[in-house]
Protein backbone atom coordinates (compact mmCIF):
# COMPACT_ATOMS: atom_id res chain seq x y z
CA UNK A 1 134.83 77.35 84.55
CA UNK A 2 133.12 74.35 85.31
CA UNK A 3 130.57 74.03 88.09
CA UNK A 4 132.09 72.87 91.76
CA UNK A 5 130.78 69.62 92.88
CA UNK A 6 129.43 71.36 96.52
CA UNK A 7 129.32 67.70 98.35
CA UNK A 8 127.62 69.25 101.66
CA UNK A 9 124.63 71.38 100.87
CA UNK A 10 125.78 72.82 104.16
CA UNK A 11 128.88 74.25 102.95
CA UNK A 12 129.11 77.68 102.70
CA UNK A 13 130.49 78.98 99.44
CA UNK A 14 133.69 81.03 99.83
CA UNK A 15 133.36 84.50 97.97
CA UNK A 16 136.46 85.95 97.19
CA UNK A 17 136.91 89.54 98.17
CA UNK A 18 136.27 92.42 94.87
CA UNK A 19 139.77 93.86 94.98
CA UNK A 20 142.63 94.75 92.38
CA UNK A 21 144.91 92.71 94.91
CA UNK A 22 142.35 90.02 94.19
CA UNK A 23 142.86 90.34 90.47
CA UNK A 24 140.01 91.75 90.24
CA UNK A 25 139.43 95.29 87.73
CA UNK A 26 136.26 96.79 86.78
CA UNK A 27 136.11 100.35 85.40
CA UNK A 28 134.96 103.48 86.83
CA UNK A 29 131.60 103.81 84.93
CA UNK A 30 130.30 99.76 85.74
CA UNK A 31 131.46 100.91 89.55
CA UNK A 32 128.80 103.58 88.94
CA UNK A 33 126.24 101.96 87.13
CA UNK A 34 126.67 98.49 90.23
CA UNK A 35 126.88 101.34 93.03
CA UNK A 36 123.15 102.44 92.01
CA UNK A 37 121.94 98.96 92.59
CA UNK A 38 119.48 98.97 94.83
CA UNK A 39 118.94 95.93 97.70
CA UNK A 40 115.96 97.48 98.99
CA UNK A 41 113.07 99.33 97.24
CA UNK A 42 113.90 98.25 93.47
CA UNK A 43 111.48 98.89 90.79
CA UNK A 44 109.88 95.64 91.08
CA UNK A 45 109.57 95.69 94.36
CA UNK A 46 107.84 98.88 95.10
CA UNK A 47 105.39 98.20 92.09
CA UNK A 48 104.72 95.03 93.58
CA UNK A 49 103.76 96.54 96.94
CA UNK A 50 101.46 99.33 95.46
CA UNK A 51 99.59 96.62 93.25
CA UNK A 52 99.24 94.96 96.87
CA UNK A 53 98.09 97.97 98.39
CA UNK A 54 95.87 98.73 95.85
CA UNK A 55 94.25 95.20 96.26
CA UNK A 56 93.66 96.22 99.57
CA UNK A 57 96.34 93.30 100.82
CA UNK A 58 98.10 94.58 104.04
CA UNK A 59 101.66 93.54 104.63
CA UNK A 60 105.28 94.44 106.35
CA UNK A 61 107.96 95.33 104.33
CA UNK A 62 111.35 94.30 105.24
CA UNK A 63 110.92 92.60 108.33
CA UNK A 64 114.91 92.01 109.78
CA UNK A 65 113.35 90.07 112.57
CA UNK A 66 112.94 86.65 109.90
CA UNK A 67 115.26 84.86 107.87
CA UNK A 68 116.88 86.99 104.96
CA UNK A 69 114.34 89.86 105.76
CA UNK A 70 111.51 89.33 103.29
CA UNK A 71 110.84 91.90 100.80
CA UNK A 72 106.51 91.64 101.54
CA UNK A 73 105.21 89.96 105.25
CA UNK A 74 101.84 89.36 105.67
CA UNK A 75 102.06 88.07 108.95
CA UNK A 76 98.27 87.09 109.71
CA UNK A 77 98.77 84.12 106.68
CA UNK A 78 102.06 83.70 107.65
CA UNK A 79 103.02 84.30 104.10
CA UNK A 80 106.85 85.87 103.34
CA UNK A 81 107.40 87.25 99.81
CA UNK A 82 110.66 88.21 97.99
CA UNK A 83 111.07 89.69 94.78
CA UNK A 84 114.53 88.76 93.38
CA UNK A 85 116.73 90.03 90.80
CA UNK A 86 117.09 88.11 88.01
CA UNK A 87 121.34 88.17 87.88
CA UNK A 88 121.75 88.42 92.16
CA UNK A 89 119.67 85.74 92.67
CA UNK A 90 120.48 83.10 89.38
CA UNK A 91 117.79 82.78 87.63
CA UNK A 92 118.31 80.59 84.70
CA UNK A 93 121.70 79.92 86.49
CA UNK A 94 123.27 77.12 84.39
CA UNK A 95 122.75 79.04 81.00
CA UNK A 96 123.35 82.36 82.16
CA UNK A 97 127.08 81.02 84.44
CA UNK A 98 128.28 80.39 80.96
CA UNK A 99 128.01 83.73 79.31
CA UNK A 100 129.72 85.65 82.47
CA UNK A 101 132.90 87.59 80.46
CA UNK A 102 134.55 89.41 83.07
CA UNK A 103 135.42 88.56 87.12
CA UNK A 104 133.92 85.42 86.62
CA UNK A 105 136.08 84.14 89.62
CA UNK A 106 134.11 86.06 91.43
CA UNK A 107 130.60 86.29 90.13
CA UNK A 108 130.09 82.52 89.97
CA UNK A 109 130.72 81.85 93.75
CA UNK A 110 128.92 85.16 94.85
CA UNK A 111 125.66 84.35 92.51
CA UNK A 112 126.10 80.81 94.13
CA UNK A 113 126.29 81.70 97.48
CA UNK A 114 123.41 84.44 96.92
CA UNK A 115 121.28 80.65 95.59
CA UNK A 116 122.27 78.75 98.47
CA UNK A 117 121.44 81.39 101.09
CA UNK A 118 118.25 81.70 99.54
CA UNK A 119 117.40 77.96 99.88
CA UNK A 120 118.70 78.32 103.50
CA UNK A 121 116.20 81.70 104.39
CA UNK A 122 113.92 79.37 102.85
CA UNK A 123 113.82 77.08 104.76
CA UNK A 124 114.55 78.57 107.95
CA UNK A 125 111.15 80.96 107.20
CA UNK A 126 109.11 77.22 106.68
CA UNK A 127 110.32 75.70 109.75
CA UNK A 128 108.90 78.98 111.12
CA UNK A 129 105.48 78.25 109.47
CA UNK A 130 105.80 80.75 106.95
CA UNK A 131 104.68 80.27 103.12
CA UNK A 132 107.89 81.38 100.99
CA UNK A 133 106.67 83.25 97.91
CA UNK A 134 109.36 84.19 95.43
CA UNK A 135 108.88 86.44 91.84
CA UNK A 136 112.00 87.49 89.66
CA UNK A 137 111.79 90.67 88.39
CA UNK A 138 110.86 90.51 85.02
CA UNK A 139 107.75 88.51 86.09
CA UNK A 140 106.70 91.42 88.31
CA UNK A 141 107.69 93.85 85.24
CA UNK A 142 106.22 91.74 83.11
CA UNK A 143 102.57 90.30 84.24
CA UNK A 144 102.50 92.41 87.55
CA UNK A 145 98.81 91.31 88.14
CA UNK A 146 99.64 87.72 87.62
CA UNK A 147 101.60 87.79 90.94
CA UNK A 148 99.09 89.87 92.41
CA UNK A 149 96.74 87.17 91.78
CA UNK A 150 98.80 84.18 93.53
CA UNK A 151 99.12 86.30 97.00
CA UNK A 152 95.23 86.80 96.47
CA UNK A 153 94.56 83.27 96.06
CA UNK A 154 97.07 82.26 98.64
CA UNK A 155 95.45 84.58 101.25
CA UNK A 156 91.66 83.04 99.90
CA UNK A 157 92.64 79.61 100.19
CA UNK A 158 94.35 80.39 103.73
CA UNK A 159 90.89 82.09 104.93
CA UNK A 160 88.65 78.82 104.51
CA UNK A 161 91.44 76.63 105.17
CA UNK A 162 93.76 76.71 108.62
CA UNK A 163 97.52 77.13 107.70
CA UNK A 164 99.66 74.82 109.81
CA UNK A 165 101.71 76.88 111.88
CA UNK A 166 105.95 75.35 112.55
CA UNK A 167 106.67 74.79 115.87
């Protein structure tokens, strides 16, 4: 399926509904396995937070009041973190769209739409005066203290220098 030419960054992507009347079939044990997928409180995430923690780095979690609810808030550096899946939110998107077997009708505009709303939160959250931070997964999984390390020398930096707020 080759990519839509989205003219107006604007536009929101249509995502069909996940129904047989759709055309749509999955089988009962991938309904089971995508029905334990969590939004909130993944792996990643709550490692992330307890290496945080542990660094003595005081935050918010899940704060519905901002744009796209940020996974970490640290609200005195104005600093909004979100720890993305690596499929939900497209990472390596133009290789991975191509090896999609099954549903891709569907999974191409939802992983889409899941991008572009991203890139909206994002910027909604800057014209706000927040910092976006954003780690896939298998970074946290991966080199855990690495992202430590960039909150801790985003929150240094922010102490001897002033942040500009948005307006």
């Amino acid at each position: 399926m080759a990519s839509k030419p989205y003219k107006d960054p604007y536009e929101i992507i249509k995502v069909p509904r996940f129904e047989e009347a759709e055309g749509f079939y999955t089988s009962p044990k991938r309904s089971r396995n995508m029905s334990r997928i969590r939004s909130k409180n993944s792996k990643p995430e709550l490692l992330f937070r307890r290496a945080l923690w542990a660094a003595n780095i005081r935050f918010r979690k899940h704060v519905k009041t901002l744009p796209g609810t940020p996974d970490v808030v640290i609200k005195k550096y104005r600093l909004a973190i979100f720890v993305d899946g690596s499929f939900w939110h497209g990472y390596q998107w133009e290789q991975r769209r191509e090896k999609l077997k099954s549903n891709r009708a569907f999974w191409i505009p939802k992983i889409e739409r899941n991008m572009q709303r991203d890139a909206i939160n994002r910027q909604n959250l800057e014209s706000k005066g927040f910092t976006v931070m954003r780690f896939w997964d298998h970074e946290v999984l991966q080199n855990l203290q690495a992202c430590v390390n960039q909150v801790k020398l985003y929150i240094e930096t922010a102490k001897v220098v002033k942040i500009p707020w948005g307006e």
